[in-house]
Protein backbone atom coordinates (compact mmCIF):
# COMPACT_ATOMS: atom_id res chain seq x y z
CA UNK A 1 -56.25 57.29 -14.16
CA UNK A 2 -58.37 57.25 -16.87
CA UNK A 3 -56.71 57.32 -19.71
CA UNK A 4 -53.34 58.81 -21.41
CA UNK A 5 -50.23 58.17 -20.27
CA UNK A 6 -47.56 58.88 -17.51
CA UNK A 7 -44.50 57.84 -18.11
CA UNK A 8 -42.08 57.21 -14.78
CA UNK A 9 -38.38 57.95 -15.20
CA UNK A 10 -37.27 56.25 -12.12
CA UNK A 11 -38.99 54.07 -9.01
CA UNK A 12 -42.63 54.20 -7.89
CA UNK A 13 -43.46 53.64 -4.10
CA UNK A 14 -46.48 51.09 -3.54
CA UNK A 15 -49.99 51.47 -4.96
CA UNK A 16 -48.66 52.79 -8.46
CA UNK A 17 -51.92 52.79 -11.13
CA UNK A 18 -54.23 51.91 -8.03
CA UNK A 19 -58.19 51.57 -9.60
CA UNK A 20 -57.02 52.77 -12.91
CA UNK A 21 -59.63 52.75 -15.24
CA UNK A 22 -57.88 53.10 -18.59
CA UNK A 23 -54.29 54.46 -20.21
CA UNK A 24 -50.75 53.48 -20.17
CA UNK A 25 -48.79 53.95 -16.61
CA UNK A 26 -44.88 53.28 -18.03
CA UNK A 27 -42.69 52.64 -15.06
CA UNK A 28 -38.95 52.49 -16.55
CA UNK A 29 -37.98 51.35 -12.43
CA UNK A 30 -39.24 49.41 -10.14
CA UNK A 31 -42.38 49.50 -8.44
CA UNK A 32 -43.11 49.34 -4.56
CA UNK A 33 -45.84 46.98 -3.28
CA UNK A 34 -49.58 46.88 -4.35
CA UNK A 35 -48.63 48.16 -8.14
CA UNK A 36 -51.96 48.14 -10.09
CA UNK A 37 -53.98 46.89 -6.94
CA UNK A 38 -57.81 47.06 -8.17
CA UNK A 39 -56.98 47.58 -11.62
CA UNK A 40 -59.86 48.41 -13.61
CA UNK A 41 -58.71 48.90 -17.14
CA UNK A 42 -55.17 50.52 -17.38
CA UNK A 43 -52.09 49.10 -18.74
CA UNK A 44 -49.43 49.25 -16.93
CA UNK A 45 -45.48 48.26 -17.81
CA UNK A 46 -42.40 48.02 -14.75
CA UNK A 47 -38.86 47.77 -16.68
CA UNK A 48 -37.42 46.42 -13.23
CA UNK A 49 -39.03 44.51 -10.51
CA UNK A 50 -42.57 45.11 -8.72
CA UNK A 51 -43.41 44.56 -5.03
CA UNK A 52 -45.72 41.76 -3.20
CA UNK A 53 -49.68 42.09 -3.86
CA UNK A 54 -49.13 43.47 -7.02
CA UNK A 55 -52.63 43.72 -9.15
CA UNK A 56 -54.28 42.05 -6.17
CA UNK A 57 -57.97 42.37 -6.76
CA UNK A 58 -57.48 43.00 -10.57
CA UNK A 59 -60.71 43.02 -12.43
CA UNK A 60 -59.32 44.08 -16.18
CA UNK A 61 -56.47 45.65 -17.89
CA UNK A 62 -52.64 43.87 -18.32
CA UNK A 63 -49.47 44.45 -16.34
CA UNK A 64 -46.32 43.71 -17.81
CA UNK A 65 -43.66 43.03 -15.61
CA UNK A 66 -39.73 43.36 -16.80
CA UNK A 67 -38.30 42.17 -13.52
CA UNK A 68 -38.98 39.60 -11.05
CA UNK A 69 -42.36 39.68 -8.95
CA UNK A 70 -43.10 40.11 -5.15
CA UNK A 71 -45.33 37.23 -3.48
CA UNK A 72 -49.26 36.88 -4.04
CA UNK A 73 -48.87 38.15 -7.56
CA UNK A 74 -52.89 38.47 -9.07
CA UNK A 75 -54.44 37.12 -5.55
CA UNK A 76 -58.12 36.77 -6.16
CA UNK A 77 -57.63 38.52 -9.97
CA UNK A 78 -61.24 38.90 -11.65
CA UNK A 79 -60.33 39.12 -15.44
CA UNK A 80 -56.37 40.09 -15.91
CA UNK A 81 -53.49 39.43 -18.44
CA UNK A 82 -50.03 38.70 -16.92
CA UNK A 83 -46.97 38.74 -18.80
């Protein structure tokens, strides 16, 4: 993704906004594992809960989570906003 926005009326599976570079991914769900892994710029928001190794590898861009978090939540995050 690299910019815009998708807007998800439902779940996600795993790897939801992988490498995105730039936009809004709205989850109104849950997401599966890996959600933003690699993020690169996009903004992404889960309404419900999000899966283990969520924005693992993050290098820039902010997740907003809603719900509760998986384990290893930001491992080895470069530059990343968590709410």
């Amino acid at each position: 993704m690299m910019s815009g926005t998708i807007q998800v009326k439902g779940d996600a599976a795993q790897s939801a906004g992988a490498t995105g570079r730039g936009g809004l991914l709205l989850i109104e769900g849950n997401a599966g594992a890996r959600c933003g892994i690699s993020m690169k710029g996009v903004d992404i928001v889960v309404k419900g809960e999000i899966g283990h190794l969520s924005a693992f590898m993050g290098q820039k861009g902010r997740l907003v989570c809603f719900g509760d978090a998986g384990e290893a939540l930001g491992d080895s995050i470069y530059e990343r906003a968590f709410t």
